[in-house]
C-alpha atoms as a PDB file:
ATOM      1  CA  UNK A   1      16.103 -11.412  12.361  1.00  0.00           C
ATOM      2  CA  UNK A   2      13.173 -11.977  14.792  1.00  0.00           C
ATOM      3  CA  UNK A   3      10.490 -11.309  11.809  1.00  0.00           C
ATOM      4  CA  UNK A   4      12.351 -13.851   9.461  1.00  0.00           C
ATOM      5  CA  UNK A   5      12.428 -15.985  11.872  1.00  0.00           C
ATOM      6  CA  UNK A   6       8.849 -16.391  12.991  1.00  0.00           C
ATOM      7  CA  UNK A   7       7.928 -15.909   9.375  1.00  0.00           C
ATOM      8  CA  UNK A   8       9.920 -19.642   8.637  1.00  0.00           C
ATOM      9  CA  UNK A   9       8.619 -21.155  12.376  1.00  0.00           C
ATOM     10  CA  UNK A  10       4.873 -19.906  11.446  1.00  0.00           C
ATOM     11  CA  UNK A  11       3.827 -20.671   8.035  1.00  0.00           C
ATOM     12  CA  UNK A  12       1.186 -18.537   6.246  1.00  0.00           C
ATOM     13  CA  UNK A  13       1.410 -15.988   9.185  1.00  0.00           C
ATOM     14  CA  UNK A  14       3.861 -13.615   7.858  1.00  0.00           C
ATOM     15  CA  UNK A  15       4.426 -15.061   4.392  1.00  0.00           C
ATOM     16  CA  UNK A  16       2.337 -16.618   1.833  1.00  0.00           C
ATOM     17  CA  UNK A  17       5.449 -18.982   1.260  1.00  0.00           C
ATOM     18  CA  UNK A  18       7.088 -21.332   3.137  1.00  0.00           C
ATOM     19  CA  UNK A  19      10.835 -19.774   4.115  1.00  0.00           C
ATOM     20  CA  UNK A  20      13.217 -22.275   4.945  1.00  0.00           C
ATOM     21  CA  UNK A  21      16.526 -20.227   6.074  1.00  0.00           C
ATOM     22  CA  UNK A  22      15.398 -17.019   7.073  1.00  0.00           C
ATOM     23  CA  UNK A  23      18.098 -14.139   6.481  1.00  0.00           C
ATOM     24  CA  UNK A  24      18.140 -10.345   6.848  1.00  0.00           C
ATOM     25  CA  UNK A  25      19.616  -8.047   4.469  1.00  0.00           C
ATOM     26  CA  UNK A  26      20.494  -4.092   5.937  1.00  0.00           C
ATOM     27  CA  UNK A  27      20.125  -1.368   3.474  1.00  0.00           C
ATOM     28  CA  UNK A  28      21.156   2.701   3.705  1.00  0.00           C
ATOM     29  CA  UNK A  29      17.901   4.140   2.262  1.00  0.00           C
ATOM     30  CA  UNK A  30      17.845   7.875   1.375  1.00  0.00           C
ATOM     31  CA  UNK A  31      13.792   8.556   2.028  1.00  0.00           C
ATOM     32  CA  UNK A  32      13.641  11.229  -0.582  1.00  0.00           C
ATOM     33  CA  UNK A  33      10.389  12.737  -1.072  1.00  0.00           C
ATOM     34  CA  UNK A  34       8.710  10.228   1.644  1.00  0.00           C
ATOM     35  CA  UNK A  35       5.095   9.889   2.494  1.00  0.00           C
ATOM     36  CA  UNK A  36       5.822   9.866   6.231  1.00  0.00           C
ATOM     37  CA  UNK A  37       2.373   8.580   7.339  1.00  0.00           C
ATOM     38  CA  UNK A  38       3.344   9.824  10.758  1.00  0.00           C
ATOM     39  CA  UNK A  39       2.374  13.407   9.542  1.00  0.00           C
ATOM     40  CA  UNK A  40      -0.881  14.880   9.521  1.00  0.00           C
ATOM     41  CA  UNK A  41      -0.621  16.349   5.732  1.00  0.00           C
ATOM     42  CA  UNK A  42      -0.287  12.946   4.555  1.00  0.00           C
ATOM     43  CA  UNK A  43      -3.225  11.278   6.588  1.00  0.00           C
ATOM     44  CA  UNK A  44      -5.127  14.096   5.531  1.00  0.00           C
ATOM     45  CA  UNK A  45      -3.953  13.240   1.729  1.00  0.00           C
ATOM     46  CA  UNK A  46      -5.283   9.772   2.218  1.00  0.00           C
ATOM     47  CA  UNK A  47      -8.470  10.372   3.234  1.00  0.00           C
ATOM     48  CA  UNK A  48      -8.564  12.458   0.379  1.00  0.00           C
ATOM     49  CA  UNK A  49      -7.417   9.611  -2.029  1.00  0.00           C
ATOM     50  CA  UNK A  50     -10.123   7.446  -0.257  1.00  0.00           C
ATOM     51  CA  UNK A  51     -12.875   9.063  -1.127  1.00  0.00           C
ATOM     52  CA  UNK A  52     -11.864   8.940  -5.055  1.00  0.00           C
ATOM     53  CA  UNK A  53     -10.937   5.503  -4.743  1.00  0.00           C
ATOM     54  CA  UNK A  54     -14.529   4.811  -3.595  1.00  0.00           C
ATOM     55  CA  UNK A  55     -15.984   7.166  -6.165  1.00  0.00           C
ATOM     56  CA  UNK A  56     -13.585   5.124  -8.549  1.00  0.00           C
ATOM     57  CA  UNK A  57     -14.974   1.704  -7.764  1.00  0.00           C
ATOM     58  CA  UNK A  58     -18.413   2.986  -7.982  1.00  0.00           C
ATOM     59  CA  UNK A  59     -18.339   4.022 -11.281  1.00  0.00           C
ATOM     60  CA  UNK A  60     -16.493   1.234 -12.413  1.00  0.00           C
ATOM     61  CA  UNK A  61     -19.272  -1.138 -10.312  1.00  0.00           C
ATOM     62  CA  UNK A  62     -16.209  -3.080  -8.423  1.00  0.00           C
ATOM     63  CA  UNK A  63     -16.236  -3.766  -4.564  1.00  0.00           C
ATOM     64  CA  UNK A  64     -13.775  -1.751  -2.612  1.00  0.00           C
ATOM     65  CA  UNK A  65     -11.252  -3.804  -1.493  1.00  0.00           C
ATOM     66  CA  UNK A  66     -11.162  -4.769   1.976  1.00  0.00           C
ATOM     67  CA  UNK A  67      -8.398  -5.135   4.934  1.00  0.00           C
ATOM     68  CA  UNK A  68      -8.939  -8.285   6.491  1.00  0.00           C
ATOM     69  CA  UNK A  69      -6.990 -10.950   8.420  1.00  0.00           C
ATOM     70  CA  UNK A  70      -6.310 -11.104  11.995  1.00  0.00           C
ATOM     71  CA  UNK A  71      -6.353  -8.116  14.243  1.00  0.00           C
ATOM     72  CA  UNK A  72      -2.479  -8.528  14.838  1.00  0.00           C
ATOM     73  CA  UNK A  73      -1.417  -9.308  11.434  1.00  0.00           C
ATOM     74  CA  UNK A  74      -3.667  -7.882   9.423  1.00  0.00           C
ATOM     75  CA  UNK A  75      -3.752  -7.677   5.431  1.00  0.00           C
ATOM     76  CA  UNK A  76      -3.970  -4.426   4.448  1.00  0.00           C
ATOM     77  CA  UNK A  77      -5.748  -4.534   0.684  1.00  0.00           C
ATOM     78  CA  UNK A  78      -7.843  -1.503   1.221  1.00  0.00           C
ATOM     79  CA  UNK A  79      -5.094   0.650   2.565  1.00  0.00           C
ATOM     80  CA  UNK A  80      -2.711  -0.289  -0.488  1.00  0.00           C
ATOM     81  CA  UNK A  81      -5.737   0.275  -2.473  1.00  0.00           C
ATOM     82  CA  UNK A  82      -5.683   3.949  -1.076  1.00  0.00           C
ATOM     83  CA  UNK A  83      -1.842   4.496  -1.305  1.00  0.00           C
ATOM     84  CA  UNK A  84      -2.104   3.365  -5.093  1.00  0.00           C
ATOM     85  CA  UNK A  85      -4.986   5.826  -5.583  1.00  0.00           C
ATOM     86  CA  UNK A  86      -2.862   8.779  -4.169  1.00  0.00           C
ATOM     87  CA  UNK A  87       0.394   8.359  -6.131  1.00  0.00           C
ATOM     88  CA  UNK A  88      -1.877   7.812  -9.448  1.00  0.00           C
ATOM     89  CA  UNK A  89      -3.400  10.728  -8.590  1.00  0.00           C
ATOM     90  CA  UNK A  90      -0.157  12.627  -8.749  1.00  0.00           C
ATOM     91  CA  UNK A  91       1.189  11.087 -11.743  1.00  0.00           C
ATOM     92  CA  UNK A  92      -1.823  12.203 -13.513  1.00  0.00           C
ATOM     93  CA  UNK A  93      -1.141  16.002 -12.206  1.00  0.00           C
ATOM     94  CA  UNK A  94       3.044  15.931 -12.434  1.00  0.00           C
ATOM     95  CA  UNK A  95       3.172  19.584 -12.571  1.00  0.00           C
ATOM     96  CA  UNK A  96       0.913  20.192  -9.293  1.00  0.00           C
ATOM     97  CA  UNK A  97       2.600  17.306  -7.570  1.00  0.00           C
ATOM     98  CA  UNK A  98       6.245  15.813  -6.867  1.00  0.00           C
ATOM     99  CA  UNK A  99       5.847  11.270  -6.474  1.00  0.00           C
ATOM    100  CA  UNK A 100       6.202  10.395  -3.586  1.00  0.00           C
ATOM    101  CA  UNK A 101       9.900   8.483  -3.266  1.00  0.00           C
ATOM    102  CA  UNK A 102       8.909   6.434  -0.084  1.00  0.00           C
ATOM    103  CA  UNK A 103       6.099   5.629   1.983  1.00  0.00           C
ATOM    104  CA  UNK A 104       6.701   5.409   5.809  1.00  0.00           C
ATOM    105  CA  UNK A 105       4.236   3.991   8.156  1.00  0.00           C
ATOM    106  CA  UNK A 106       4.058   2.758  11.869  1.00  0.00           C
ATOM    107  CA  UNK A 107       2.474  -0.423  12.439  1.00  0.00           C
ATOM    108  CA  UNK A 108       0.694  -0.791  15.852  1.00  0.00           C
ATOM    109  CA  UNK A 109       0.707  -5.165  15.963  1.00  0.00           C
ATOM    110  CA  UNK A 110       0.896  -8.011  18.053  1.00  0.00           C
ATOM    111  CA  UNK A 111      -0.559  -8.551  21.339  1.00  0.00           C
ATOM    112  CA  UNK A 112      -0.642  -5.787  24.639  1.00  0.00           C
ATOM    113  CA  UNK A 113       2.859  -6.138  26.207  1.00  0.00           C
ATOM    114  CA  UNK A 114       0.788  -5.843  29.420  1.00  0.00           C
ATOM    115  CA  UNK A 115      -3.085  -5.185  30.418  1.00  0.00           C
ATOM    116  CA  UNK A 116      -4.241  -1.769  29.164  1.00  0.00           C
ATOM    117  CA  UNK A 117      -1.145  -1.272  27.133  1.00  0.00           C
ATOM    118  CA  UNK A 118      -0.574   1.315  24.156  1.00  0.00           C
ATOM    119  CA  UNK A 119       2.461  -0.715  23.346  1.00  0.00           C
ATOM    120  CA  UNK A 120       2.230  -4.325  21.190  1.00  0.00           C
ATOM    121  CA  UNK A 121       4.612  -6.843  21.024  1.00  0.00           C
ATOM    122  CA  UNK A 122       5.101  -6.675  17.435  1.00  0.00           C
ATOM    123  CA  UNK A 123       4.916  -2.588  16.944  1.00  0.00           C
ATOM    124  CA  UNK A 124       7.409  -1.761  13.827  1.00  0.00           C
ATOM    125  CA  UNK A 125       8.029   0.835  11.373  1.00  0.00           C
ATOM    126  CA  UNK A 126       7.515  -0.016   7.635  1.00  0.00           C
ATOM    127  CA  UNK A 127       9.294   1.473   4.198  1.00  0.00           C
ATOM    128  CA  UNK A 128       8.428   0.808   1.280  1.00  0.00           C
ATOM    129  CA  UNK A 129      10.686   2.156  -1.523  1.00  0.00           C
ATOM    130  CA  UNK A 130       8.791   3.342  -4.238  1.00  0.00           C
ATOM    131  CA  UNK A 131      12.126   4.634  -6.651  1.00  0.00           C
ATOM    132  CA  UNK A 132      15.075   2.397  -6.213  1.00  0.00           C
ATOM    133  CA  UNK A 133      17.463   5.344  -6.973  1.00  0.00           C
ATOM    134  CA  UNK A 134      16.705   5.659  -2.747  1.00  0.00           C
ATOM    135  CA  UNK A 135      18.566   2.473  -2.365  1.00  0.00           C
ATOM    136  CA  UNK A 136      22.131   3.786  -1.928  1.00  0.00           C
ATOM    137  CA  UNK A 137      23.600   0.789  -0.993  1.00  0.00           C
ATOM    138  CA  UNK A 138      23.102  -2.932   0.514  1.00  0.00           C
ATOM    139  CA  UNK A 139      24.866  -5.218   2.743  1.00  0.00           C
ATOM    140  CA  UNK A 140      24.581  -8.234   4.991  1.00  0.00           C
ATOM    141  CA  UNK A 141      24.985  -7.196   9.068  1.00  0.00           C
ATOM    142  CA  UNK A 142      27.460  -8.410  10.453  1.00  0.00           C
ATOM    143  CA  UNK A 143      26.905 -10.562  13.502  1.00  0.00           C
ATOM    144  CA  UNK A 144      27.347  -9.146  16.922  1.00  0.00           C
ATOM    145  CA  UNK A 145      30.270  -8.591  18.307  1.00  0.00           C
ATOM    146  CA  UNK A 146      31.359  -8.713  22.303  1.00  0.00           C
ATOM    147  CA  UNK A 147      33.266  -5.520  22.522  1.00  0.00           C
ATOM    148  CA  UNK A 148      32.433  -3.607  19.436  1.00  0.00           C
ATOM    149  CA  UNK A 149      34.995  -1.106  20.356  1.00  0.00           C
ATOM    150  CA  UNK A 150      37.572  -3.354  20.398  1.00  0.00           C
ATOM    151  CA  UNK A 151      37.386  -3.467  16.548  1.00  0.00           C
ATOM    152  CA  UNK A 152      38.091  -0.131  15.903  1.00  0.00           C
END
């Protein structure tokens, strides 16, 4: 609830639209065939898919796109860009290679939590759901209860 809500108290920050009543919606997501970019096979497939996304845009005489934005919330064009690259590249060679179901990134954002720091403020972990068959179900979380063992 903290992201929705700093998405509706700073405008343009997190959104390109203005959010009025920010809400959360939980989710039980099977990952299926994820592209955990927490593993070194899949950074390694990136780079891969980097280079023929630049070879791509040269021969097509386009400018790679670019991330840009602010350090701690930045917009990530080129690394979409990338990611796009890599799954057409697998749908173009089916039998080599299985699509990915789910992409899974860390996101290292936000300000130090203290001088020096490897932690940020806004550090969070990312999915994006590629085949909605992963979504096995949805649901609005419930509010927080005192004793939560009293309930059962």
């Amino acid at each position: 609830m903290v992201f929705a809500r700093n998405a509706r108290d700073n405008p343009g920050k997190y959104s390109s639209h203005s959010i009025a009543t920010p809400a959360v919606v939980g989710a039980v997501i099977d990952l299926g065939h994820c592209m955990n970019l927490m593993d070194a096979i899949h950074i390694e497939r990136l780079a891969i898919a980097y280079d023929e996304l630049k070879a791509l845009t040269e021969i097509a005489g386009s400018e790679m796109p670019t991330n840009r934005g602010k350090d701690d919330r930045p917009l990530r064009e080129l690394d979409r860009a990338v990611i796009e690259t890599l799954h057409n590249y697998m749908k173009t060679r089916s039998r080599e290679f299985q699509p990915y179901d789910t992409v899974r990134g860390l996101f290292l954002e936000g300000s130090e939590i203290y001088p020096g720091a490897g932690f940020k403020r806004e550090t969070h972990i990312q999915i994006c759901v590629r085949n909605v068959n992963c979504i096995k179900a949805y649901f609005d979380p419930r509010n927080e209860v005192a004793n939560p063992f009293s309930m059962l």
